[in-house]
C-alpha atoms as a PDB file:
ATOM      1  CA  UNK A   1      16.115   7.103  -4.856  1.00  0.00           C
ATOM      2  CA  UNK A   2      16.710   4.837  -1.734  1.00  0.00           C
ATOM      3  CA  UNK A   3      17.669   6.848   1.987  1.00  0.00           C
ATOM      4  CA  UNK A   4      19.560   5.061   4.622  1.00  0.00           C
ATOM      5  CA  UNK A   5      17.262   3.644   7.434  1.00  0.00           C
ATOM      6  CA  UNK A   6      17.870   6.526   9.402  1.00  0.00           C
ATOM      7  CA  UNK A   7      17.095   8.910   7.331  1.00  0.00           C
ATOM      8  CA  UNK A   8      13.516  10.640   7.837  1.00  0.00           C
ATOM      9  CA  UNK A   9      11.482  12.821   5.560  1.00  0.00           C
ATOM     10  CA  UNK A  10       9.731  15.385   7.534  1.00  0.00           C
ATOM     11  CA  UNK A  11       7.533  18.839   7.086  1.00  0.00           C
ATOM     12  CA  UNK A  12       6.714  21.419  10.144  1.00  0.00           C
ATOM     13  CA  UNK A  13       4.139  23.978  10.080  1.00  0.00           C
ATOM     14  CA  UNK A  14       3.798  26.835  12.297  1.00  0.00           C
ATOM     15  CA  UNK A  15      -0.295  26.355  13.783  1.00  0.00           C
ATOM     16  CA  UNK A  16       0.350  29.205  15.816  1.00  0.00           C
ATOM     17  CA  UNK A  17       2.562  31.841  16.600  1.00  0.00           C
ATOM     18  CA  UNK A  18       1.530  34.171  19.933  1.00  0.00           C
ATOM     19  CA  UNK A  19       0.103  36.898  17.609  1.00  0.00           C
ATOM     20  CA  UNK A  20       0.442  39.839  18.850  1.00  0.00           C
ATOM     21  CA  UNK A  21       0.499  39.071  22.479  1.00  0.00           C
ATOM     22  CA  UNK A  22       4.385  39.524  22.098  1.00  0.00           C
ATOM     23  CA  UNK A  23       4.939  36.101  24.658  1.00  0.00           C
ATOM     24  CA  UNK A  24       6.853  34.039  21.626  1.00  0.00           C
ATOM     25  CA  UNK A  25       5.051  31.083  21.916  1.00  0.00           C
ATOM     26  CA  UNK A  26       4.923  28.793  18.702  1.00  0.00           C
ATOM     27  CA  UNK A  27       3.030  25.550  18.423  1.00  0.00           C
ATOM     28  CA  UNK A  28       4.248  23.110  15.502  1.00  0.00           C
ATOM     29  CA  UNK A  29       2.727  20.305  13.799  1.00  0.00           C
ATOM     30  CA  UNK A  30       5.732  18.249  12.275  1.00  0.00           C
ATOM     31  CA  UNK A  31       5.140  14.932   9.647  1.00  0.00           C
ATOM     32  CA  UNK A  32       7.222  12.574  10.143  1.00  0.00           C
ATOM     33  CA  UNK A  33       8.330   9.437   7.518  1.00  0.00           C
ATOM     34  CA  UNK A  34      11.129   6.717   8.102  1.00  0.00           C
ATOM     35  CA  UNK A  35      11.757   4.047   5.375  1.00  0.00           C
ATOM     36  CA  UNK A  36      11.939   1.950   8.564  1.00  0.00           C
ATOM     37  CA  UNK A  37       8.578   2.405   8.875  1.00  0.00           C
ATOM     38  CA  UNK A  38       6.953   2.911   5.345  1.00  0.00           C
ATOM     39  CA  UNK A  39       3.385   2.676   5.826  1.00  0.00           C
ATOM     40  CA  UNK A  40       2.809   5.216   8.711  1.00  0.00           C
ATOM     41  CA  UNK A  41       3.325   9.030   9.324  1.00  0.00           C
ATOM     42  CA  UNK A  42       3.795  10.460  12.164  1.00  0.00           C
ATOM     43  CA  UNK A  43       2.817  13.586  13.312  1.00  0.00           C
ATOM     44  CA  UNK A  44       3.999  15.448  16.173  1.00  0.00           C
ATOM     45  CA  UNK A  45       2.836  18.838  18.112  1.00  0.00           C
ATOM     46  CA  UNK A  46       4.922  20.546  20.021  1.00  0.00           C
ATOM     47  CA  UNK A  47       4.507  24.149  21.732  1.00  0.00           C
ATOM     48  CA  UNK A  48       7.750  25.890  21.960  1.00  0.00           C
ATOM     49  CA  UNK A  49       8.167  27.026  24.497  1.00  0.00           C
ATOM     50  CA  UNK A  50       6.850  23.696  26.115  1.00  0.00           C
ATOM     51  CA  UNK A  51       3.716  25.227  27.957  1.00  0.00           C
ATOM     52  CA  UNK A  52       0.925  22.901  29.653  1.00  0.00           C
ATOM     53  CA  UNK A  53      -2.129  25.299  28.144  1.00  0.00           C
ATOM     54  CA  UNK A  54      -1.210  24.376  24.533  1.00  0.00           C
ATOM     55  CA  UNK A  55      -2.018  21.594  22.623  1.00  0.00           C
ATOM     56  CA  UNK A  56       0.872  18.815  22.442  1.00  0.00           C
ATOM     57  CA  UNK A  57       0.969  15.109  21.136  1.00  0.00           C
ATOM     58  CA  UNK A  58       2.312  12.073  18.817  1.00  0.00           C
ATOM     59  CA  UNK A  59      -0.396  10.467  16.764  1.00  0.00           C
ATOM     60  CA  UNK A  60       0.525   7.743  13.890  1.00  0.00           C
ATOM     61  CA  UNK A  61      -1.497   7.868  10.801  1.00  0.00           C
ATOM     62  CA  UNK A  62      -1.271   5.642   7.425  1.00  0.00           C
ATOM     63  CA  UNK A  63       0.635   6.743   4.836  1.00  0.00           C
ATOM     64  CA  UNK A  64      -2.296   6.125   2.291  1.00  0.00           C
ATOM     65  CA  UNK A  65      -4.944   7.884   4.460  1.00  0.00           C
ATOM     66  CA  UNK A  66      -3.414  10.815   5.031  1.00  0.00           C
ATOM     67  CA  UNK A  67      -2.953  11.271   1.036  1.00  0.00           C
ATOM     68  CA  UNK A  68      -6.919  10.393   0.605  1.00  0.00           C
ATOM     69  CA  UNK A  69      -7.466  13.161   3.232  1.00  0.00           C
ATOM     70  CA  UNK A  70      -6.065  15.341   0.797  1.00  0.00           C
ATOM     71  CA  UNK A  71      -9.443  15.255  -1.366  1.00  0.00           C
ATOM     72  CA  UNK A  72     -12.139  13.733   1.172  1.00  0.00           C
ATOM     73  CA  UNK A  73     -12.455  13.248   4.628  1.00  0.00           C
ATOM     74  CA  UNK A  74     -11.204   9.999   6.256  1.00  0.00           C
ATOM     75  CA  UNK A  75     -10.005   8.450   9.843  1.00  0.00           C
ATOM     76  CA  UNK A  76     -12.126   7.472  12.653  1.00  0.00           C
ATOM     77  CA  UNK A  77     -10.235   6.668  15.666  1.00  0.00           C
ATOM     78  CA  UNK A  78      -6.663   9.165  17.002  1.00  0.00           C
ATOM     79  CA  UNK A  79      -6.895  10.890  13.655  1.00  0.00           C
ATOM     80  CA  UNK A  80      -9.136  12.203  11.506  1.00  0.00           C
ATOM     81  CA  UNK A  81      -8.344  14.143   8.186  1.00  0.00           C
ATOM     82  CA  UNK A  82     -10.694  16.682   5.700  1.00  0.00           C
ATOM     83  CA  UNK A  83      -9.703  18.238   3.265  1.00  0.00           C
ATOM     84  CA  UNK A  84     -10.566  22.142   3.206  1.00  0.00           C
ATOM     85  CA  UNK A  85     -11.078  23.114  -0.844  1.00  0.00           C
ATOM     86  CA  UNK A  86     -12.594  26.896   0.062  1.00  0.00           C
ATOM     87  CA  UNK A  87      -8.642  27.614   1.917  1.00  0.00           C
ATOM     88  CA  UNK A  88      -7.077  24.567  -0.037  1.00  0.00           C
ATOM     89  CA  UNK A  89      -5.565  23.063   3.519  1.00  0.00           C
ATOM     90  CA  UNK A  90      -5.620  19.540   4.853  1.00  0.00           C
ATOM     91  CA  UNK A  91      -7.539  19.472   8.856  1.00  0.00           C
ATOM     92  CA  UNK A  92      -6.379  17.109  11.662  1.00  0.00           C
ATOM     93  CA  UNK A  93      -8.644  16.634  14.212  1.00  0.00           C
ATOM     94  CA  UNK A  94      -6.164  14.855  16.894  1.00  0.00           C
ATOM     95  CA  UNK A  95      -7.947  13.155  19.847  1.00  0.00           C
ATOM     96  CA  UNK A  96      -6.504  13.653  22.824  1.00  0.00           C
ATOM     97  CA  UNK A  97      -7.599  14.039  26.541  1.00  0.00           C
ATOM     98  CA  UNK A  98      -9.599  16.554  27.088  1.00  0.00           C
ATOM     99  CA  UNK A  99     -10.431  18.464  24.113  1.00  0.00           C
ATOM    100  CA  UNK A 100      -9.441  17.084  20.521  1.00  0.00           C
ATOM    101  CA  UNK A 101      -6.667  19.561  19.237  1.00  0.00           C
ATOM    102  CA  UNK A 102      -7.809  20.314  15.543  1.00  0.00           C
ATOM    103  CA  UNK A 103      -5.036  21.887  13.259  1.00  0.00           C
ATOM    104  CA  UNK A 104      -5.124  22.940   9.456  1.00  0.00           C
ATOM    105  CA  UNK A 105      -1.689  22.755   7.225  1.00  0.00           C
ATOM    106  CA  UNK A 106      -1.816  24.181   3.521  1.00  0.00           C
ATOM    107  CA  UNK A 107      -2.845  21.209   1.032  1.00  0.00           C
ATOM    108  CA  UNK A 108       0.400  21.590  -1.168  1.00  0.00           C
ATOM    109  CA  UNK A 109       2.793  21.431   1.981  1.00  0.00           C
ATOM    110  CA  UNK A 110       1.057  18.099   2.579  1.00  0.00           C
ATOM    111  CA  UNK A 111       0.717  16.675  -1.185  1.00  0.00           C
ATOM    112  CA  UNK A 112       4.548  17.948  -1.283  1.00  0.00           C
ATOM    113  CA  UNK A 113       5.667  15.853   2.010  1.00  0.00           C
ATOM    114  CA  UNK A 114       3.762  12.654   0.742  1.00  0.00           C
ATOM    115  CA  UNK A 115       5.303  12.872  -2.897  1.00  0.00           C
ATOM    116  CA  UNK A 116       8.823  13.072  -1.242  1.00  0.00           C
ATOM    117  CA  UNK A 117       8.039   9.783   0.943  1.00  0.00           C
ATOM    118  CA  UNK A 118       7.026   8.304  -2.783  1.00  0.00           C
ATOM    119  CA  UNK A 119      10.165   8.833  -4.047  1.00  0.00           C
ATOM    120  CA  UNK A 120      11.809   6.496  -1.729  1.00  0.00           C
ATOM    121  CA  UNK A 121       9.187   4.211  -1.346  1.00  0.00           C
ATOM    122  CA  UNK A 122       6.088   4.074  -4.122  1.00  0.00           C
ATOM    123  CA  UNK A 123       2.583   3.565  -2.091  1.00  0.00           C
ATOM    124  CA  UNK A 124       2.056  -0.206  -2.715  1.00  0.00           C
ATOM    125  CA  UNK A 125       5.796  -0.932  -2.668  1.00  0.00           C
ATOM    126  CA  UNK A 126       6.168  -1.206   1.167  1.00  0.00           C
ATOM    127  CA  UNK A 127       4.328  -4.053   1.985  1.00  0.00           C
ATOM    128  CA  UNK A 128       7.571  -5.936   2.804  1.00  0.00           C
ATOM    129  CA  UNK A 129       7.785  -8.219   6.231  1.00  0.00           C
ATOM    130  CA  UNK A 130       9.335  -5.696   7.985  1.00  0.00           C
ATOM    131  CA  UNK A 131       7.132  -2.784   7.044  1.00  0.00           C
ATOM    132  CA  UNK A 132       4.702  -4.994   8.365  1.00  0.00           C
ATOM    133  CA  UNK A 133       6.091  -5.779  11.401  1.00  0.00           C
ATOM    134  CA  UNK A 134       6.526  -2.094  12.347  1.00  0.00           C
ATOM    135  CA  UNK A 135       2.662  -1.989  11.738  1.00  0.00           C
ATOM    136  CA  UNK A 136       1.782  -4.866  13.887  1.00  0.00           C
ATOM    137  CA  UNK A 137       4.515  -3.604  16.733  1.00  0.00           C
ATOM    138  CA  UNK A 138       2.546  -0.231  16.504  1.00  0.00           C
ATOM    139  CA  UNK A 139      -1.484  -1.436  16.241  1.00  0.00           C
ATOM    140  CA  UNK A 140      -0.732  -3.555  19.454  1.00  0.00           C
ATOM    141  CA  UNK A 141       1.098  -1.676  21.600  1.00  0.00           C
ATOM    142  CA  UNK A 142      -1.306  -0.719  24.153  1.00  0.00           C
ATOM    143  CA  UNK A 143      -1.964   3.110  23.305  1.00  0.00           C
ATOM    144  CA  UNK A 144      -3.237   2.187  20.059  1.00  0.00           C
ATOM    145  CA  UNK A 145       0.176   3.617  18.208  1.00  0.00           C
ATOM    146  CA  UNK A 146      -0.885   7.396  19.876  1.00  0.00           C
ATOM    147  CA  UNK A 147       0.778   9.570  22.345  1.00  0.00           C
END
């Protein structure tokens, strides 16, 4: 199966959702894959509405440590991943100013996500020039690939 450059493969997860305060606040941590970019995932969290008291960023990860973090903890810099067997979810601990914003997404939502990206692109496949290109553009840009 091959997608068009444009084409992304992503999966959102609701962190949180306002409870029962009523105020409709969600905040969403979205994966993010491009065939563009084969070797990195992105993941994005948004609060919807936008609100400056909850927890928003972009942080890149590889492609091949976020499927290790599936079964054992990995990542030292932006992002780091641990698995949670007791709930079976995947935790990001995202750095970030402030306070690192720490999130948990269900393990199969994750394993699900990274065996669609396979499909397109087997793990060991995308070492082409341009996929890395895209990594070198990202690992020197001056934030480090994070936002």
């Amino acid at each position: 199966m091959t997608l068009p450059p444009s084409e992304l493969i992503t999966a959102e997860v609701v962190i949180a959702d306002g409870g029962s305060t009523g105020r409709g606040r969600r905040t969403v941590l979205r994966l993010v894959w491009s065939p563009d970019d084969p070797l990195a995932v992105r993941l994005e969290l948004t609060a919807q509405p936008d609100h400056p008291a909850l927890p928003r960023g972009e942080w890149v990860v590889l492609r091949d440590f976020l499927r290790y973090g599936l079964d054992e903890s990995t990542g030292d810099g932006e992002v780091r991943i641990r698995p949670d067997d007791l709930r079976d979810r995947v935790w990001f601990e995202l750095a970030r100013p402030g306070r690192a914003a720490c999130v948990s997404v269900p393990r199969d939502i994750a394993r699900d996500f990274l065996d669609r990206t396979e499909q397109c692109v087997r793990c060991g496949d995308e070492r082409s020039d341009g996929a890395i290109d895209a990594l070198l553009d990202r690992l020197l840009r001056s934030d480090g690939g994070a936002r």
